[in-house]
Structures are given as C-alpha cells and as structure tokens.
Protein backbone atom coordinates (compact mmCIF):
# COMPACT_ATOMS: atom_id res chain seq x y z
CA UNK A 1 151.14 0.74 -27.19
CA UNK A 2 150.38 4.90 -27.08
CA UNK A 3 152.48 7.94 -25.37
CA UNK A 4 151.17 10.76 -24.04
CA UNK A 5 152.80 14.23 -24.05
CA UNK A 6 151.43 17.18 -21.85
CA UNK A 7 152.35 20.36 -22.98
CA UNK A 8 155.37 18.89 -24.97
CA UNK A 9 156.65 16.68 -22.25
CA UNK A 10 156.52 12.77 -22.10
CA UNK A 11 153.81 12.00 -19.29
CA UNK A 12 153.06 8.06 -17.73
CA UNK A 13 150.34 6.84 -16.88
CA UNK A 14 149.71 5.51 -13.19
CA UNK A 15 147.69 4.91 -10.58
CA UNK A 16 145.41 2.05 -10.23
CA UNK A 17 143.46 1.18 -13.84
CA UNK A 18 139.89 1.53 -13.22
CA UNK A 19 137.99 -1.32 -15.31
CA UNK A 20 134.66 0.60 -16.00
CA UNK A 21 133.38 -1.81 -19.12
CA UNK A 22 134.07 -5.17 -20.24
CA UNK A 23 132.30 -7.22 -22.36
CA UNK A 24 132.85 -9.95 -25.38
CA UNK A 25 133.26 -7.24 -27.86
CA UNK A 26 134.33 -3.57 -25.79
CA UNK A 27 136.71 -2.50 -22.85
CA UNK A 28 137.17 0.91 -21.20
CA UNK A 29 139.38 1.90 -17.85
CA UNK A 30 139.97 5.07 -16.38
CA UNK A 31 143.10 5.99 -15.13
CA UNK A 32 145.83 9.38 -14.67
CA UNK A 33 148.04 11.12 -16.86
CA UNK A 34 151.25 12.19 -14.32
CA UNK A 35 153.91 14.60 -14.93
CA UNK A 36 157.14 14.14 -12.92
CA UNK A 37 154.80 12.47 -10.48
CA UNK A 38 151.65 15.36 -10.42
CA UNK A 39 148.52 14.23 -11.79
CA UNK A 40 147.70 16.39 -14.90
CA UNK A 41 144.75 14.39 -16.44
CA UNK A 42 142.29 11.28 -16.00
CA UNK A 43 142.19 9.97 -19.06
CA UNK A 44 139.19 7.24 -20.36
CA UNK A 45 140.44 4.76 -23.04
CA UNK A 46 137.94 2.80 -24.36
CA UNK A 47 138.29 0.14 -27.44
CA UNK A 48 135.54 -1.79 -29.03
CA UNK A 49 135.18 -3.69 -32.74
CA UNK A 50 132.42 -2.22 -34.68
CA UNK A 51 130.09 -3.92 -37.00
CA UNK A 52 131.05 -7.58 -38.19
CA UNK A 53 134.10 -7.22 -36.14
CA UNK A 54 136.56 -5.82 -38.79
CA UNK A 55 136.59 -2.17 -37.32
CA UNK A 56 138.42 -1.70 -34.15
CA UNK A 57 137.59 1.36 -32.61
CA UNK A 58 139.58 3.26 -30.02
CA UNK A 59 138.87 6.79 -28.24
CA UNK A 60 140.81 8.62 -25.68
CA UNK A 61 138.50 10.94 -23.33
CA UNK A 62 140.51 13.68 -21.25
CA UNK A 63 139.63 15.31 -18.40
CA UNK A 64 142.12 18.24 -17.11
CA UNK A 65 143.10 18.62 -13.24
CA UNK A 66 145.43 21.16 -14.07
CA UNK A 67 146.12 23.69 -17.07
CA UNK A 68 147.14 21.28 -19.95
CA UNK A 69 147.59 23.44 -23.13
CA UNK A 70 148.43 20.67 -25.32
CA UNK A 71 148.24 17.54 -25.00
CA UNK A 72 149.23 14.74 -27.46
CA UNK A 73 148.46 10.90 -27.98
CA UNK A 74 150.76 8.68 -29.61
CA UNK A 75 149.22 4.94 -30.64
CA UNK A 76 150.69 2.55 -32.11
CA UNK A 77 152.54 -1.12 -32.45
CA UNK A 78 156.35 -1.30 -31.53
CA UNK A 79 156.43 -3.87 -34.63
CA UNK A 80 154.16 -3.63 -37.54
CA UNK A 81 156.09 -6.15 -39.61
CA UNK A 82 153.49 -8.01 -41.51
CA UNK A 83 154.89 -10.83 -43.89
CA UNK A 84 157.40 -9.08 -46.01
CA UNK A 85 156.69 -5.66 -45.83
CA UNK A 86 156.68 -2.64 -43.42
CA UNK A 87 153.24 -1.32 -43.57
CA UNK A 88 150.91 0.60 -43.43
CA UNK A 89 152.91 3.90 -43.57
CA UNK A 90 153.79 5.41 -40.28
CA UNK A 91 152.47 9.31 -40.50
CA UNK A 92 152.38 12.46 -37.63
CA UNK A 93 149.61 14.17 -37.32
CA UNK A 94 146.61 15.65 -35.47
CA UNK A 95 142.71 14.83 -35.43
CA UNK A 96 140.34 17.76 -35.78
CA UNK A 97 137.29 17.30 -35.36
CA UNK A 98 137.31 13.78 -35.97
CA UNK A 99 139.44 13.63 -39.00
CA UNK A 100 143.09 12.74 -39.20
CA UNK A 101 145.29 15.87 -40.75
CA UNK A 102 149.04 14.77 -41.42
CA UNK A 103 151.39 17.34 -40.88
C-alpha cells in the first residue's frame, strides 16, 4: 500500500493504470498523481525481485505537469504482524540520493 503527498497535501492516484512491463519476475505501470481532481504528476512504479529472489525492489519515477515543490511517498503494509511480534520498526524519513535518512 503507499500515499502520496504533493506539496503537503494527500493526492490519489487515478486514471487508467498503464501496464508497461510484466514478466515472471518484474512489473511496472504508469499512471497520475491528482490533486482535488487536477493532474499534478505521472508517476512510474515499477517492482522487481533481484538476484535469487530474496530482494524485492521497488522505484517510484515522477514526472511533473505542474509545479510540485515537494512531493512525498509513503509505502508500506496496513499489517506487518509477523508471528508474535510487530516488526520491523516503522521509521519517517527521506531518501537522498539513494540512501534512507530518518528524521
């Protein structure tokens, strides 16, 4: 499950999904980022398993249509309850240049 926020506001995403890859191991559709119904952003999401399988990667590829100052991706499960425990730890924060920093 993700969220999307566009300059600080909750945005949806709509339109027909756009299947551009599928294959045993990848999958990637294009589709738009709306604000109160105006298109702000096509946005490319594309997941694939790396190596032997145990990596599952997952990138988000923006285009603007308007001027987006900020814009924020939220990913995640709506349960991660695994056995008896809670985890992994849940943590905010923002990737630059590639690498995860928590705020």
């Amino acid at each position: 499950d993700c969220a999307i926020k566009v300059d600080g506001h909750l945005a949806k995403l709509s339109g027909e999904l756009d299947v551009v890859k599928t294959t045993a191991s990848a999958f990637a559709a294009r589709s738009q980022v709306t604000l109160n119904a105006v298109p702000q952003a096509q946005v490319l999401r594309s997941y694939s398993f790396l190596g032997d399988g145990m990596v599952f990667n997952i990138t988000f590829t923006f285009t603007a249509l308007t001027d987006v100052t900020d814009l924020q991706v939220y990913l995640g499960t709506s349960d991660d309850w695994i056995g008896t425990s809670d985890q992994p730890r849940k943590e905010q924060g923002h990737f630059v240049q590639g690498q995860f920093q928590p705020e």
